[in-house]
N, C-alpha and C. Protein backbone atom coordinates (compact mmCIF):
# COMPACT_ATOMS: atom_id res chain seq x y z
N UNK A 1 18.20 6.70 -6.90
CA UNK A 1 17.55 7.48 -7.92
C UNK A 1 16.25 8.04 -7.36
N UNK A 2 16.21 8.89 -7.75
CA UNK A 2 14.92 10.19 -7.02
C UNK A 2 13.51 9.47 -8.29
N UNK A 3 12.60 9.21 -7.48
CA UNK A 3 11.77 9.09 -8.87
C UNK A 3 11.08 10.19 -9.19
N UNK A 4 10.09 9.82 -10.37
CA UNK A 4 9.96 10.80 -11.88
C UNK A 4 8.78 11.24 -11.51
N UNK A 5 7.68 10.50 -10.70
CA UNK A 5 6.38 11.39 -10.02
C UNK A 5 6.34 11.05 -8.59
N UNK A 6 5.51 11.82 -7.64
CA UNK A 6 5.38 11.92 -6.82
C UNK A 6 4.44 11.22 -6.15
N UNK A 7 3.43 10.31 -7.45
CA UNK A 7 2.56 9.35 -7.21
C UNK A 7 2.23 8.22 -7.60
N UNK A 8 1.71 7.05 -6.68
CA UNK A 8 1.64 5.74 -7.89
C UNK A 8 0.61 5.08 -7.55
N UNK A 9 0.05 4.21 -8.62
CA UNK A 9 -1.45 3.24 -8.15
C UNK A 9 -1.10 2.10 -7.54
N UNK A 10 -0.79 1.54 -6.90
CA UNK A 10 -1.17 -0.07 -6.33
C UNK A 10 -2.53 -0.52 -6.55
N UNK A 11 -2.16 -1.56 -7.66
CA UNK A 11 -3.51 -2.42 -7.37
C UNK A 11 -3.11 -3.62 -6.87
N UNK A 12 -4.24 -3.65 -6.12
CA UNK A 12 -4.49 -4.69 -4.75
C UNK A 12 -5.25 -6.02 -5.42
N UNK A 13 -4.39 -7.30 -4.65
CA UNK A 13 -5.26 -8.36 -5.30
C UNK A 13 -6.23 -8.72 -4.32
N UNK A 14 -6.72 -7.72 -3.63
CA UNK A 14 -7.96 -8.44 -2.63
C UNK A 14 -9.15 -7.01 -2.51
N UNK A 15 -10.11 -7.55 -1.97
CA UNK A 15 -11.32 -6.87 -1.99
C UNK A 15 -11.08 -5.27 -1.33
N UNK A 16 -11.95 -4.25 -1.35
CA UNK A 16 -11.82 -3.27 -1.20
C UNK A 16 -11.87 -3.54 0.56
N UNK A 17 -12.75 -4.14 0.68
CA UNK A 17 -13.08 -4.93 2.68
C UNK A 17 -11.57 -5.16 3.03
N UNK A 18 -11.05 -5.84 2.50
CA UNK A 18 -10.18 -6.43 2.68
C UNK A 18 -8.68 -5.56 2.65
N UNK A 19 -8.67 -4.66 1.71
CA UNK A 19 -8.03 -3.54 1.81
C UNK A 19 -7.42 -2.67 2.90
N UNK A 20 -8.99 -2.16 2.90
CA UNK A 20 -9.30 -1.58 4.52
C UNK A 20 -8.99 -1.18 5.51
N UNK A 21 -9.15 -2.89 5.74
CA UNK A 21 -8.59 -3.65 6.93
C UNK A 21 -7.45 -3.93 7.20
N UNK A 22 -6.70 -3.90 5.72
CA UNK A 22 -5.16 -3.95 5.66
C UNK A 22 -4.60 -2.30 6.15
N UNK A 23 -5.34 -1.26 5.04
CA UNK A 23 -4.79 -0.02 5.73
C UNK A 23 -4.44 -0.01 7.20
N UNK A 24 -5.92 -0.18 7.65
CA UNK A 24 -5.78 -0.19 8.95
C UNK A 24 -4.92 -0.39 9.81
N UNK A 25 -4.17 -1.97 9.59
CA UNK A 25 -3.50 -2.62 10.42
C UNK A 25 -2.19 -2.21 10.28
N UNK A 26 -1.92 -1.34 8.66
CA UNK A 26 -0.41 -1.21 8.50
C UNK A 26 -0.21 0.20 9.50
N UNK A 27 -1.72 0.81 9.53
CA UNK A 27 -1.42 2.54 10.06
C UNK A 27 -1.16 2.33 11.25
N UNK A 28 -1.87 1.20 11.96
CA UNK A 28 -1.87 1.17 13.55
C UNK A 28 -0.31 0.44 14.04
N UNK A 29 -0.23 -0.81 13.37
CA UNK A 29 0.87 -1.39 13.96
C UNK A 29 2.16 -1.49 13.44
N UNK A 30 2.19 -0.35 12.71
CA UNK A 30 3.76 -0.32 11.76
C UNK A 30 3.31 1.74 11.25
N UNK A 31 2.81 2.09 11.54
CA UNK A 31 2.82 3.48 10.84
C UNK A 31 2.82 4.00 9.67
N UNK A 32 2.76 3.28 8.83
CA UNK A 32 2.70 2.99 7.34
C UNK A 32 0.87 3.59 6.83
N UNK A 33 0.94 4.52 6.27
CA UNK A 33 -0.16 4.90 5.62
C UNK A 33 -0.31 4.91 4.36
N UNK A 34 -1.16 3.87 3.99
CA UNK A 34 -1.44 3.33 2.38
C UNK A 34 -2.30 4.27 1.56
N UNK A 35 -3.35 5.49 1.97
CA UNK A 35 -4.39 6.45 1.39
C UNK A 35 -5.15 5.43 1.74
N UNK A 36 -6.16 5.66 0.79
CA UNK A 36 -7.38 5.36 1.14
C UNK A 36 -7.99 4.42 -0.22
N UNK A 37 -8.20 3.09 0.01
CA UNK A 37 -8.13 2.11 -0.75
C UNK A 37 -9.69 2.73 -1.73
N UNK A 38 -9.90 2.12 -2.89
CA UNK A 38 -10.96 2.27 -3.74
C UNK A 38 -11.55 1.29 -4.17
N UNK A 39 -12.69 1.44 -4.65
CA UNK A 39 -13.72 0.10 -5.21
C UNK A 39 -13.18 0.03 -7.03
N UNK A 40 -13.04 -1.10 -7.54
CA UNK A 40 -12.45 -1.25 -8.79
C UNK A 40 -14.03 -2.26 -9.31
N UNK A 41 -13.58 -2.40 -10.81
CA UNK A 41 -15.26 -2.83 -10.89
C UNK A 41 -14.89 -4.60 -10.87
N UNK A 42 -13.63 -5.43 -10.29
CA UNK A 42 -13.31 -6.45 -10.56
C UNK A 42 -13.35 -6.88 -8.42
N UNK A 43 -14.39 -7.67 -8.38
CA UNK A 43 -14.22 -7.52 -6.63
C UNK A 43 -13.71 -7.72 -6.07
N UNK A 44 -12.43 -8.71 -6.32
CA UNK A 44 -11.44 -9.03 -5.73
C UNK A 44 -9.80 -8.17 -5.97
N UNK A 45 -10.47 -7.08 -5.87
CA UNK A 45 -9.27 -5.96 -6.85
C UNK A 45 -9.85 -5.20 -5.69
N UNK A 46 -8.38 -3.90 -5.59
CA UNK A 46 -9.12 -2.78 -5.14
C UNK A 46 -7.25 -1.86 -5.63
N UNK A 47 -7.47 -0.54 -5.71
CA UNK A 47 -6.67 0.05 -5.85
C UNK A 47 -6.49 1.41 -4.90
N UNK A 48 -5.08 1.80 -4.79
CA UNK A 48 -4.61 2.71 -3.95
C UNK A 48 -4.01 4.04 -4.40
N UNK A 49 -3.63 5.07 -4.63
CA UNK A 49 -3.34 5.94 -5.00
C UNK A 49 -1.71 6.35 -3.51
N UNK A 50 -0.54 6.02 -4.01
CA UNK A 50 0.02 5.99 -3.16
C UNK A 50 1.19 7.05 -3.19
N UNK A 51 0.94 8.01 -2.47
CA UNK A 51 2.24 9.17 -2.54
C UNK A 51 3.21 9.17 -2.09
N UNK A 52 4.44 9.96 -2.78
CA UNK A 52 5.95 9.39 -2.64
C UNK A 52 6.52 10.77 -2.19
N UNK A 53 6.82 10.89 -0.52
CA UNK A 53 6.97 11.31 -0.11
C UNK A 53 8.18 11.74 0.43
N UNK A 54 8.91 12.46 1.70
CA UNK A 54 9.99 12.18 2.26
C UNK A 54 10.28 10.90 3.34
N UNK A 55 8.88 10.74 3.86
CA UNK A 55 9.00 9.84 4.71
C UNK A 55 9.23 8.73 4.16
N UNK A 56 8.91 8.33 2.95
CA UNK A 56 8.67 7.05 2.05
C UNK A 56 10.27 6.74 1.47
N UNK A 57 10.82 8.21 1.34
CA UNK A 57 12.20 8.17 0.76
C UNK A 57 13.08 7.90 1.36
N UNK A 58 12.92 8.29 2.59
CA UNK A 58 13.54 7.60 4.12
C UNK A 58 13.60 6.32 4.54
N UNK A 59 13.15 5.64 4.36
CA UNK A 59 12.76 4.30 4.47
C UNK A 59 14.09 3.35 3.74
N UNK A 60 14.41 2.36 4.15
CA UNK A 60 15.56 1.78 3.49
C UNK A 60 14.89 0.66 2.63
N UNK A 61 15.53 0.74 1.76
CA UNK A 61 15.33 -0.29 0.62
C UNK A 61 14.41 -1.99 1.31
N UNK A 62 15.40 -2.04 2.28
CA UNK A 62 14.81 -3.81 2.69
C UNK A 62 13.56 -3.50 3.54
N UNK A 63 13.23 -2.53 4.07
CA UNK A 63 12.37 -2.25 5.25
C UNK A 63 11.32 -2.21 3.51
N UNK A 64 11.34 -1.10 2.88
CA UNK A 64 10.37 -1.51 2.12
C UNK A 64 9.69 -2.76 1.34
N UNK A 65 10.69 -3.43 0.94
CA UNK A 65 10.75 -4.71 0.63
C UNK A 65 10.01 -5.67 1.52
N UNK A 66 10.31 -5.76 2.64
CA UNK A 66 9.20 -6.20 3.42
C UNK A 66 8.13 -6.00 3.74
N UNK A 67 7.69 -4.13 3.32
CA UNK A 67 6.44 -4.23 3.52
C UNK A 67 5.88 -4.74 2.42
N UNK A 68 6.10 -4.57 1.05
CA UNK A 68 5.18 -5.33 -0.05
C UNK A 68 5.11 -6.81 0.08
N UNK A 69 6.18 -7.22 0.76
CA UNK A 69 6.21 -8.80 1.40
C UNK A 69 4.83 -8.66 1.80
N UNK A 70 4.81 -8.17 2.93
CA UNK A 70 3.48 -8.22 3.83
C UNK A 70 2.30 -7.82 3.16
N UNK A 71 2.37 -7.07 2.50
CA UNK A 71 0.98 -6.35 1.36
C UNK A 71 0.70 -7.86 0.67
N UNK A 72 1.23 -7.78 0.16
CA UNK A 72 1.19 -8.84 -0.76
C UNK A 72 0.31 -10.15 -0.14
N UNK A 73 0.91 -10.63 0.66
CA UNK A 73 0.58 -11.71 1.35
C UNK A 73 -0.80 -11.59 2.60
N UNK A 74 -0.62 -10.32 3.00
CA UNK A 74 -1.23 -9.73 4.08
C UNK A 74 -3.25 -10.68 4.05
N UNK A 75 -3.32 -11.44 3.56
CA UNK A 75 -4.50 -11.91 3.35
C UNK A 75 -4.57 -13.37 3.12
N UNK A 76 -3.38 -14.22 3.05
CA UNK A 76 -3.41 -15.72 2.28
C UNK A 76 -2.75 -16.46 3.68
C-alpha cells in the first residue's frame, strides 16, 4: 500500500544530543538519512520530520524493520 502523505514525525525517546549523533551514525554507516532532529520542550524527547520517499519505498519491509530496531534501541 502506497501511503496517504509524503511525511511523518518520529518522536525520539532520547535527547536532541543524542539524536544527532544517531543521525549521524545512521548517514555515515548505513546511508539512511533521518532530517534533521529538533529540540522538543520535554529533554529527553526530540523529534524528526521524516520524508517518504522513493528511496524509502525501496527498501524491503524487514530491512526497515530493523532499522527502527536500531532507532529504537540505538542508545540503551
Amino acid at each position: 500500500t502506497k501511503p496517504q502523505f509524503n511525511m511523518l514525525h518520529l518522536i525520539l525517546p532520547f535527547s536532541h544530543e543524542e539524536a544527532v549523533e544517531l543521525q549521524r551514525t545512521f548517514a555515515t554507516e548505513k546511508g539512511i538519512w533521518l532530517g534533521n532532529p529538533q529540540v522538543t520542550a520535554h529533554p529527553n524527547q526530540s523529534v524528526i520530520e521524516w520524508y517518504v520517499g522513493d528511496n524509502l519505498l525501496d527498501i524491503e519491509d524487514d530491512e526497515l524493520r530493523s532499522f527502527f530496531t536500531e532507532l529504537l534501541h540505538g542508545f540503551k
